[in-house]
C-alpha atoms as a PDB file:
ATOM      1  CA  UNK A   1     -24.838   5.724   2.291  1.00  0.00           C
ATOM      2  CA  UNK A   2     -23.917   3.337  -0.475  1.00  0.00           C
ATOM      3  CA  UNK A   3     -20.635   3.233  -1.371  1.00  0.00           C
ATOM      4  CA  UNK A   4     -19.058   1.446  -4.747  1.00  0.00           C
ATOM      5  CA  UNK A   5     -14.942   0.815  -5.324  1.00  0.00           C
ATOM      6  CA  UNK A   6     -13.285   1.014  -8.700  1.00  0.00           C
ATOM      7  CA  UNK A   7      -9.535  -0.796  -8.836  1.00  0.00           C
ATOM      8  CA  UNK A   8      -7.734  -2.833 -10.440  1.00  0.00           C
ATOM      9  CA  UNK A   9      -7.808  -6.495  -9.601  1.00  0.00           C
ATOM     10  CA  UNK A  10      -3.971  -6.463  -8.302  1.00  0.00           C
ATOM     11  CA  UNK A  11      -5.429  -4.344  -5.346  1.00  0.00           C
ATOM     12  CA  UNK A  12      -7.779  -6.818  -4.325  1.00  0.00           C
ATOM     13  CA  UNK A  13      -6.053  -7.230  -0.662  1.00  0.00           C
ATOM     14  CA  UNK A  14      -5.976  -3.513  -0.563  1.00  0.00           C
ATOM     15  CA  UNK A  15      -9.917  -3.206  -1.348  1.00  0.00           C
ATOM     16  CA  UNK A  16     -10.814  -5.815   0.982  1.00  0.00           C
ATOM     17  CA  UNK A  17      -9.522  -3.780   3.937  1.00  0.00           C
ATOM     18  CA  UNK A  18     -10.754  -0.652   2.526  1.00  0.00           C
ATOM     19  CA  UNK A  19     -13.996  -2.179   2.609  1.00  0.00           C
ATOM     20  CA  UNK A  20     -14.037  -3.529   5.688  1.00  0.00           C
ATOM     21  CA  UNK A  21     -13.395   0.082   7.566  1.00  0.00           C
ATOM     22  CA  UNK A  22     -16.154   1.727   4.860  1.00  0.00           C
ATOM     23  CA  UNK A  23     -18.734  -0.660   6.148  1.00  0.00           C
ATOM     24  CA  UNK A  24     -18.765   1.248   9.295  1.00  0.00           C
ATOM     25  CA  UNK A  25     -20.468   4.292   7.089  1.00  0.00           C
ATOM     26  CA  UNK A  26     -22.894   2.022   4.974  1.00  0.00           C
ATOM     27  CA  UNK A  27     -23.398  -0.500   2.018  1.00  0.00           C
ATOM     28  CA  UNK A  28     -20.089  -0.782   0.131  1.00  0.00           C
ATOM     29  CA  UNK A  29     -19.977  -2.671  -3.004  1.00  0.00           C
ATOM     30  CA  UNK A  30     -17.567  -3.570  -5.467  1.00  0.00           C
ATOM     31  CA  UNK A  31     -16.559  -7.025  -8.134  1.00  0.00           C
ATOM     32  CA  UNK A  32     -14.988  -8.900  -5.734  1.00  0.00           C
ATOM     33  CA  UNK A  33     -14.702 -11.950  -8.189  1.00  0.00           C
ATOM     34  CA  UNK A  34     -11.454 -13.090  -9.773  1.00  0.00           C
ATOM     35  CA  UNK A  35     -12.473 -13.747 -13.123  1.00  0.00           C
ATOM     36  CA  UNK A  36     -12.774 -11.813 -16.429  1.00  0.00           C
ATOM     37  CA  UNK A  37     -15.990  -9.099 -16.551  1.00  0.00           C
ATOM     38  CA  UNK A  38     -18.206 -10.486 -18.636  1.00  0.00           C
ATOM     39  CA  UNK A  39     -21.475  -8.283 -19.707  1.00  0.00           C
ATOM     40  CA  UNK A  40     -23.632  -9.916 -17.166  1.00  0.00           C
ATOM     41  CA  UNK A  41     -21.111  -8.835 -14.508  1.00  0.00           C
ATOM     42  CA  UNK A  42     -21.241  -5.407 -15.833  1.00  0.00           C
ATOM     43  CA  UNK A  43     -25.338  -5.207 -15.290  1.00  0.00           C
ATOM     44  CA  UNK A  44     -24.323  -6.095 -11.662  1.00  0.00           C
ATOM     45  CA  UNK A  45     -21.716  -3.246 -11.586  1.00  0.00           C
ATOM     46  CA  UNK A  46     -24.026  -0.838 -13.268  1.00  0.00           C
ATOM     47  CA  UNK A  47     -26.288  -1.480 -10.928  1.00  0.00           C
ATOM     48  CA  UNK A  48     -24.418  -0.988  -8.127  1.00  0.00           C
ATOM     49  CA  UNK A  49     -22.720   2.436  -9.316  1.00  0.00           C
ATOM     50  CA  UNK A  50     -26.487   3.709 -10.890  1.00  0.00           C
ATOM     51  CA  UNK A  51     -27.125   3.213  -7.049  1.00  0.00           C
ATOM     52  CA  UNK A  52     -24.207   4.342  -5.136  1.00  0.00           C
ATOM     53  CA  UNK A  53     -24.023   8.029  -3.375  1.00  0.00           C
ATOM     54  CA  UNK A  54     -20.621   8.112  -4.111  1.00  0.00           C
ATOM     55  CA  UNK A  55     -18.095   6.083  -6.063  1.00  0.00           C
ATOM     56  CA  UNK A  56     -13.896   5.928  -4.723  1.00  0.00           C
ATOM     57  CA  UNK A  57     -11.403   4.921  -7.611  1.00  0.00           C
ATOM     58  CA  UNK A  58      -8.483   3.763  -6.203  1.00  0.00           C
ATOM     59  CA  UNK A  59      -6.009   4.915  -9.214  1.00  0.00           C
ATOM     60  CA  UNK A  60      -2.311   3.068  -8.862  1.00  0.00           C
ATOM     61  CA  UNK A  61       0.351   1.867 -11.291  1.00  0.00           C
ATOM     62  CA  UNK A  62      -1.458  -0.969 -11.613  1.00  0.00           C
ATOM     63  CA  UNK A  63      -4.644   0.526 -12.866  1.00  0.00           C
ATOM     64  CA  UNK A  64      -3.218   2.955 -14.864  1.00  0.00           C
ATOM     65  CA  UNK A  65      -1.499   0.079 -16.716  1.00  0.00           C
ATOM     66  CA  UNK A  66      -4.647  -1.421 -17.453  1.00  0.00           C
ATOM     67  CA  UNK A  67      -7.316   1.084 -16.973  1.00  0.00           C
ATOM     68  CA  UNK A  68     -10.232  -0.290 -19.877  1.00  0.00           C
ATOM     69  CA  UNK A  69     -12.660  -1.666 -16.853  1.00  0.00           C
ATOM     70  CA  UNK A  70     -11.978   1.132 -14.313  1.00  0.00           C
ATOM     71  CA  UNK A  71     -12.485   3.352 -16.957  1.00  0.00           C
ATOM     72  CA  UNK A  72     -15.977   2.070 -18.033  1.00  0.00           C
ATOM     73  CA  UNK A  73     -17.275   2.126 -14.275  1.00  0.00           C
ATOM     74  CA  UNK A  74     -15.834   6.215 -14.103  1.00  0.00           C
ATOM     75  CA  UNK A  75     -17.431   6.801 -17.182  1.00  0.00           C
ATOM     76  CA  UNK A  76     -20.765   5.307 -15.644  1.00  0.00           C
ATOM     77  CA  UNK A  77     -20.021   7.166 -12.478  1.00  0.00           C
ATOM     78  CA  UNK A  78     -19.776  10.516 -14.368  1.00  0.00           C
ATOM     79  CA  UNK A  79     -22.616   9.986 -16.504  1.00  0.00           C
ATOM     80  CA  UNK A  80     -24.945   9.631 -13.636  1.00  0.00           C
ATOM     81  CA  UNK A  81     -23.516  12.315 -11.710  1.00  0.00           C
ATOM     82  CA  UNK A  82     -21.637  10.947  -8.597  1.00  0.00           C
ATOM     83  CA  UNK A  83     -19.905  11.989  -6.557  1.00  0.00           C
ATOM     84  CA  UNK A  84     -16.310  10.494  -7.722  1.00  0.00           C
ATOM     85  CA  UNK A  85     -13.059  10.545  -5.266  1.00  0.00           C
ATOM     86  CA  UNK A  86     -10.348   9.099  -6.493  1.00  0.00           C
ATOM     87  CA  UNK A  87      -7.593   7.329  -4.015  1.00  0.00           C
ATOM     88  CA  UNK A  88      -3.905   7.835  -5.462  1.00  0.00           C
ATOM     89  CA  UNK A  89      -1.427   6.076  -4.724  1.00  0.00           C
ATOM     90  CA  UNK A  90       1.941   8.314  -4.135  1.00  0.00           C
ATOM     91  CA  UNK A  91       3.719   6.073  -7.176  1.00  0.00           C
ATOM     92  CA  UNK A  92       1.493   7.469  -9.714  1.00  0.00           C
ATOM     93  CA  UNK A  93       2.499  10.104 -11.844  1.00  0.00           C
ATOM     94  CA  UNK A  94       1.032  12.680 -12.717  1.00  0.00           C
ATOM     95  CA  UNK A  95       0.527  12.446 -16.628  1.00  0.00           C
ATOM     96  CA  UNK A  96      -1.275   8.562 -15.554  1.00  0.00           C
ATOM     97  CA  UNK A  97      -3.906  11.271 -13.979  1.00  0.00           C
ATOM     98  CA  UNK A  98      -5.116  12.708 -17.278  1.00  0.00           C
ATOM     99  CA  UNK A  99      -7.415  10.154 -18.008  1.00  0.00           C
ATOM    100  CA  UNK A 100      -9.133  10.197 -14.521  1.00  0.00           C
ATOM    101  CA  UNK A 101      -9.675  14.367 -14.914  1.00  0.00           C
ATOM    102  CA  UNK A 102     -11.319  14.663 -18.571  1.00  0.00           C
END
């Protein structure tokens, strides 16, 4: 099974774990880099979500606050037809959801 991420750089300790216990169940993948997304970085991310059998999204405050990248790999996610679980945090409202469900 190959597995892709979607967070928000804050949650980079977070995702590191999360990965670590995934890897158990197959490939995981997800920008691990701590620098801006540039479009060659997004080929690599395409990639790995055109790829991926299903695709997490780890949605907290911090993504919601900032949501243009995470939103651009869901929207890639959805387009190809994965299989999309998203990961909320219990400090997220609800109305920070409505972007996640259209």
């Amino acid at each position: 099974m190959r597995i892709f991420i979607s967070y928000s750089s804050p949650e980079s300790n977070i995702i590191s774990v999360l990965a670590d216990q995934l890897k158990l169940y197959g490939e995981v993948y997800y920008w691990d880099k701590d620098k801006a997304l540039e479009e060659s970085a997004w080929e690599q991310i395409f990639s790995w979500l055109d790829n991926s059998d299903i695709v997490l999204v780890l949605v907290t405050d911090a993504l919601i606050a900032r949501s243009m990248s995470v939103g651009r790999e869901v929207g890639r996610a959805k387009s190809g037809n994965k299989f999309i679980v998203p990961i909320v945090s219990s400090s997220v409202l609800k109305k920070g959801l409505v972007f996640y469900l259209i």
